[in-house]
Protein backbone atom coordinates (compact mmCIF):
# COMPACT_ATOMS: atom_id res chain seq x y z
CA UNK A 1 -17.98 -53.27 35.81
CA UNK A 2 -15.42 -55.43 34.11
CA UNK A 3 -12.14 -55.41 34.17
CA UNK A 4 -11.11 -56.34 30.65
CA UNK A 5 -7.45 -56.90 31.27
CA UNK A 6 -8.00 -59.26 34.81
CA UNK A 7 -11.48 -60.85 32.43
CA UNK A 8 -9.34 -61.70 29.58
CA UNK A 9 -6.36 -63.37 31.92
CA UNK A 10 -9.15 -65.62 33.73
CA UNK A 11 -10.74 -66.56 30.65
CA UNK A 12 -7.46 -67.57 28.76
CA UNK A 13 -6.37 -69.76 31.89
CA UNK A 14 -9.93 -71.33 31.42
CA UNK A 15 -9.29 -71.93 28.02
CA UNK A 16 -5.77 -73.18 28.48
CA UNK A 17 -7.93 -75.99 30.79
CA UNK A 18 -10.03 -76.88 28.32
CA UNK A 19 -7.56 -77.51 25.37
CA UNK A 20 -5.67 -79.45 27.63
CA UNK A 21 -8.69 -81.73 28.81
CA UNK A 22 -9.63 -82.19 24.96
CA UNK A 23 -12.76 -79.78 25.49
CA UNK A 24 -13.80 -77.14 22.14
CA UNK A 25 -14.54 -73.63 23.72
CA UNK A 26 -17.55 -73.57 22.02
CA UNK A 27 -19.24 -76.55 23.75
CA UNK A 28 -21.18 -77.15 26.90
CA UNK A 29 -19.12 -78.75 29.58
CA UNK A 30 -20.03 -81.60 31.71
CA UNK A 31 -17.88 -80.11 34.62
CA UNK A 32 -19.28 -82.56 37.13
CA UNK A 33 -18.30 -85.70 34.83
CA UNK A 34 -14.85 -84.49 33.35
CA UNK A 35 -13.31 -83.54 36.71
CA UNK A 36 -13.52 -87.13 37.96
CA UNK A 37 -11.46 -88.17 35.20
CA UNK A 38 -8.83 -85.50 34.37
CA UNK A 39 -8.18 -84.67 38.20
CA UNK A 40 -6.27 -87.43 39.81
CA UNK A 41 -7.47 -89.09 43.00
CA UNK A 42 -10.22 -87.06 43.31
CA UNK A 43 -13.32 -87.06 45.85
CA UNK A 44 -16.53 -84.51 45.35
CA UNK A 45 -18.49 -84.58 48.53
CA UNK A 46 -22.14 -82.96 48.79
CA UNK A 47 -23.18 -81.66 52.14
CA UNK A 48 -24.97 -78.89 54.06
CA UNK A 49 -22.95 -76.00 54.23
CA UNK A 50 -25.23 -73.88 55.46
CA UNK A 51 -25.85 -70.21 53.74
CA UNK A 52 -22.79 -68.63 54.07
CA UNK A 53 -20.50 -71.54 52.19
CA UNK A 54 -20.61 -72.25 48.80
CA UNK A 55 -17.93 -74.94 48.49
CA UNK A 56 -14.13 -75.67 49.95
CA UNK A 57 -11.06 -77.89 48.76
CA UNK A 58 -7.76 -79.21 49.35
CA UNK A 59 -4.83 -81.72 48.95
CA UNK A 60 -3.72 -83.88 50.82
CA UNK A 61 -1.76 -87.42 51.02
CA UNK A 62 -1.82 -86.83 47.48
CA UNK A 63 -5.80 -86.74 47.71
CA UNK A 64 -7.93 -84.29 45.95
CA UNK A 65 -10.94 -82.76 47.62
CA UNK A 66 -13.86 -80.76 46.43
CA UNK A 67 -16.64 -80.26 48.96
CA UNK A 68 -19.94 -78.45 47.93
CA UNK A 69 -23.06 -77.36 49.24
CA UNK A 70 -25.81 -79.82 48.55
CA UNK A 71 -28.47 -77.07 49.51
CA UNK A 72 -27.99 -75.22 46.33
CA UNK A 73 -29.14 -75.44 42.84
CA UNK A 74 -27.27 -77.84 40.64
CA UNK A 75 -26.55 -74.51 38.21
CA UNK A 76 -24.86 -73.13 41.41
CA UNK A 77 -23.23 -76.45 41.75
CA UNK A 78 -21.72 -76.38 38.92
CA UNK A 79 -20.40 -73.25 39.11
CA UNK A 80 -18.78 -74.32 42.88
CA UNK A 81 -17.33 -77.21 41.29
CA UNK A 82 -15.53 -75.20 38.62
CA UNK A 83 -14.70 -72.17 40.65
CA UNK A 84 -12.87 -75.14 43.61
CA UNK A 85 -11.36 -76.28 40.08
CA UNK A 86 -9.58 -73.21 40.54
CA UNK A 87 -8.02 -73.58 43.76
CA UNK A 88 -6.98 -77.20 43.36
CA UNK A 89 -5.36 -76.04 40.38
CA UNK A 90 -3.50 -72.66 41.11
CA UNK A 91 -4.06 -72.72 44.80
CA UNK A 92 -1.88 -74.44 47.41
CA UNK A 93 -3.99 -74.43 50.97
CA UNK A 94 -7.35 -75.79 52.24
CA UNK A 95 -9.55 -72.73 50.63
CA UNK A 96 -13.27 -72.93 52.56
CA UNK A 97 -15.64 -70.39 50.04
CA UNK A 98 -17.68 -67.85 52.01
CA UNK A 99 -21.11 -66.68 50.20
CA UNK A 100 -20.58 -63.02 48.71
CA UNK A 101 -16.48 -63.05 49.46
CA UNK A 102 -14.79 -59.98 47.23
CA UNK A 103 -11.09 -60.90 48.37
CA UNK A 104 -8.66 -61.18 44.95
CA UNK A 105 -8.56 -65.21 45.14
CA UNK A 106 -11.68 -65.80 45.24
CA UNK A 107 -12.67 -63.02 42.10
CA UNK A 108 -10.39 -65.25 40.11
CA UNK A 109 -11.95 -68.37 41.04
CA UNK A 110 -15.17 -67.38 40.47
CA UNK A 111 -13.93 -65.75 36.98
CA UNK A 112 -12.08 -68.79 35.92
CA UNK A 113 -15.28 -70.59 36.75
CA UNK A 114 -17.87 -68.50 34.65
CA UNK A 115 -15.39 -68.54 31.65
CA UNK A 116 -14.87 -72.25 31.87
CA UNK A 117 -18.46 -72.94 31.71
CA UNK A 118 -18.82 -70.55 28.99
CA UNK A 119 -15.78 -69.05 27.13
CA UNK A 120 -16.13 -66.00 25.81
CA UNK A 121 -15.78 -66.98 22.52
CA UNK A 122 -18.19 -69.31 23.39
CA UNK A 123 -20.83 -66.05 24.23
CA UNK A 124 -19.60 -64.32 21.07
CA UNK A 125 -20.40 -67.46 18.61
CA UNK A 126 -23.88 -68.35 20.71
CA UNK A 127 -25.05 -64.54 19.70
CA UNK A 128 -24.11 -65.32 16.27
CA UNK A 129 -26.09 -68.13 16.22
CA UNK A 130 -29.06 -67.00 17.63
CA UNK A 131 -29.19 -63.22 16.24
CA UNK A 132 -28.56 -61.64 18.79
CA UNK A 133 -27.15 -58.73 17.30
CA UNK A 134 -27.56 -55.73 19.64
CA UNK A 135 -28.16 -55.47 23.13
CA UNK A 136 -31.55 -54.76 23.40
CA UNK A 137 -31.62 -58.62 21.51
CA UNK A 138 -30.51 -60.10 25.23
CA UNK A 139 -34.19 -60.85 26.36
CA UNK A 140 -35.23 -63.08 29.24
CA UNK A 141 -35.96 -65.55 27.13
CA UNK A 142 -32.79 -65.99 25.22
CA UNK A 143 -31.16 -65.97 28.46
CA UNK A 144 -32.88 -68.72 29.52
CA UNK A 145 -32.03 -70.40 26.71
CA UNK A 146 -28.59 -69.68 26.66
CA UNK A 147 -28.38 -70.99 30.45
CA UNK A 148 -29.94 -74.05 29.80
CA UNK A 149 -27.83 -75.04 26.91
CA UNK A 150 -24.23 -74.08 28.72
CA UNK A 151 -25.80 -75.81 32.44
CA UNK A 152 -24.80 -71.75 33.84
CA UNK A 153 -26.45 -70.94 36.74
CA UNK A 154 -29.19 -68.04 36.02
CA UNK A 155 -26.87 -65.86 38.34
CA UNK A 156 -23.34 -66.62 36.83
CA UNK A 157 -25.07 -65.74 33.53
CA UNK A 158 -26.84 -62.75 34.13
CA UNK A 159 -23.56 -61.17 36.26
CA UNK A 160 -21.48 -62.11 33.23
CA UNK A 161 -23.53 -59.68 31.08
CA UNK A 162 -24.13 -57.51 33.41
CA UNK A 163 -20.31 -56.91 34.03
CA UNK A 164 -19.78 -56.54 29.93
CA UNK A 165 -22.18 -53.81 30.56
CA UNK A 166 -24.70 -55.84 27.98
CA UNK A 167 -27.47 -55.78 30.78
CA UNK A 168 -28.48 -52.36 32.65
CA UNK A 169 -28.72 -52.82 36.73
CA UNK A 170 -32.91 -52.56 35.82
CA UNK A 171 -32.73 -55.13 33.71
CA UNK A 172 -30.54 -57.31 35.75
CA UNK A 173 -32.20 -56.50 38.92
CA UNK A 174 -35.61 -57.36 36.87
CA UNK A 175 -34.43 -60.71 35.05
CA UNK A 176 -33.22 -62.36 38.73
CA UNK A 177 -36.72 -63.21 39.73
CA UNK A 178 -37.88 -66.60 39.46
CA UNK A 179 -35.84 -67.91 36.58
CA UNK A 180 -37.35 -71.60 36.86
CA UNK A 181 -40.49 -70.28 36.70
CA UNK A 182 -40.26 -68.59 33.35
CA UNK A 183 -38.17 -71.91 31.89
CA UNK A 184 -40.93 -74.17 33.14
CA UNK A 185 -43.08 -72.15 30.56
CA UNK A 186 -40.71 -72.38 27.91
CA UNK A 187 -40.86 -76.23 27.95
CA UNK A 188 -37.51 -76.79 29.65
CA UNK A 189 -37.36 -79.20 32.71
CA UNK A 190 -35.94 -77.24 36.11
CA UNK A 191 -33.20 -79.62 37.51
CA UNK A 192 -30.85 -76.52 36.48
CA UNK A 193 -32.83 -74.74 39.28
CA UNK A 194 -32.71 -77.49 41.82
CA UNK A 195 -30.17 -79.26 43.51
CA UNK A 196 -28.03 -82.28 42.02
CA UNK A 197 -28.27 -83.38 45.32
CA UNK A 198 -29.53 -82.50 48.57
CA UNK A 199 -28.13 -85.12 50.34
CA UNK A 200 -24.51 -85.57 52.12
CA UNK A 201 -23.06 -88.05 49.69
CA UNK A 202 -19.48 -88.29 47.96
CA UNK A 203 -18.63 -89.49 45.08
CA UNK A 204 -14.57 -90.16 43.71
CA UNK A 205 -11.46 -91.85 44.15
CA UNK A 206 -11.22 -91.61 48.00
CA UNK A 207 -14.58 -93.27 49.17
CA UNK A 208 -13.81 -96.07 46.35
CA UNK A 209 -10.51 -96.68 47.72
CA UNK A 210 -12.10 -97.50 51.58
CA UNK A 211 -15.01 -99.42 50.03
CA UNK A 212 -12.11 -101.78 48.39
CA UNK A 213 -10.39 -101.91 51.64
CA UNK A 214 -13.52 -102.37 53.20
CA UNK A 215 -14.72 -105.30 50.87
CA UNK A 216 -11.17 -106.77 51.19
CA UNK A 217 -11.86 -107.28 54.75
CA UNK A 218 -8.13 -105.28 54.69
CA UNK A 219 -9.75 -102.71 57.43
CA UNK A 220 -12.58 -103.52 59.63
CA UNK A 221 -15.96 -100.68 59.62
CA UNK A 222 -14.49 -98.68 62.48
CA UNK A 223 -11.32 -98.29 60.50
CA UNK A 224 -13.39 -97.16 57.60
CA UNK A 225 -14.93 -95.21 59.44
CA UNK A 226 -12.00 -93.36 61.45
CA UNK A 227 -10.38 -92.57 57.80
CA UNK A 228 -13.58 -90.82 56.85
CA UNK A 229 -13.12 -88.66 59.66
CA UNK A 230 -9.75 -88.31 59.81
CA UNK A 231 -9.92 -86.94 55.87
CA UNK A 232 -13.51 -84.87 56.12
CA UNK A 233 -14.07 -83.86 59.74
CA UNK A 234 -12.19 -81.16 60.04
């Protein structure tokens, strides 16, 4: 279960973020939008990581870095990009994400991440909202609901009320299955469920910056070319 003390420290570092990119606690985020323009210099870049990686990042020559996996949903996406949001932040070395990792560092990130996509204030108001006043009120449907209107992955949401001890295992174990299934019913559309991309793509400052070069006829295509690798092939 949770620990309320190391919750509460991760969620008021992801609040601390938010005030200072202009962002209420109490409203979805669009992570994948605002990072590109409160992180300086900074390239996201989509590409098959296989099963085992979720994401990686680093700095460098004053370049910021977020790679994620374009295999998985664009929920789990989001969640990558936030938790990496982490490590560019309060992290110092290249930081590659294995799937299912339970070292400290990577706790934080991902509890940084779940509380920056929804603040538990955030949880607290939505319940008020929506009467949810016990926890027997936490049905698969409202969780569906209350993924789709914070963009949480089905997983980051059901472990975050699992760990306040809102959801038994049963129930947890049972509301995991097919959670784009049951929203498809409910009238909402499934790109939650799906990749944002499945392609190897990129998409920031650093690929803009060659492409100018580029354009400028300042470096030929095999110099454009030699920088990509240089900066992504390791």
């Amino acid at each position: 279960m949770i620990n309320p003390e190391f919750y509460f420290e991760m969620n008021d570092k992801a609040n601390k973020l938010r005030h200072e990119w202009f962002i209420d606690e109490n409203v979805p985020i669009d992570i994948f939008s605002i990072v590109k323009n409160k992180i300086d210099n900074l390239t996201v870049v989509f590409m098959d990581m296989g099963e085992e990686i979720s994401g990686a990042s680093s700095s460098f020559d004053e370049q910021n870095i977020i790679f994620i996996n374009s295999l998985q949903s664009y929920g789990r996406q989001r969640f990558n990009l936030a938790h990496e949001v982490y490590h560019l932040k309060y992290d110092e070395k290249f930081i590659t994400c294995l799937k299912g990792s339970n070292i400290d560092i990577e706790r934080k990130a991902d509890e940084f991440a779940s509380c920056l996509l929804l603040p538990h204030n955030a949880l607290k108001y939505y319940e008020e909202l929506n009467d949810i006043k016990e926890k027997k009120d936490w049905t698969i449907e409202k969780i569906i609901d209350a993924e789709q209107y914070f963009q949480i992955s089905h997983h980051a949401i059901l472990w975050r009320l699992r760990n306040l001890e809102i959801l038994t295992y049963e129930q947890y174990q049972k509301f995991k299955k097919h959670p784009s299934e049951k929203a498809r019913k409910m009238g909402y559309n499934t790109k939650l469920y799906e990749p944002y991309t499945d392609e190897n793509t990129t998409d920031g400052n650093y690929i803009n910056l060659l492409n100018k070069l580029y354009d400028k006829k300042i470096i030929s295509i095999e110099e454009k070319n030699e920088y990509l690798l240089d900066a992504f092939c390791e």
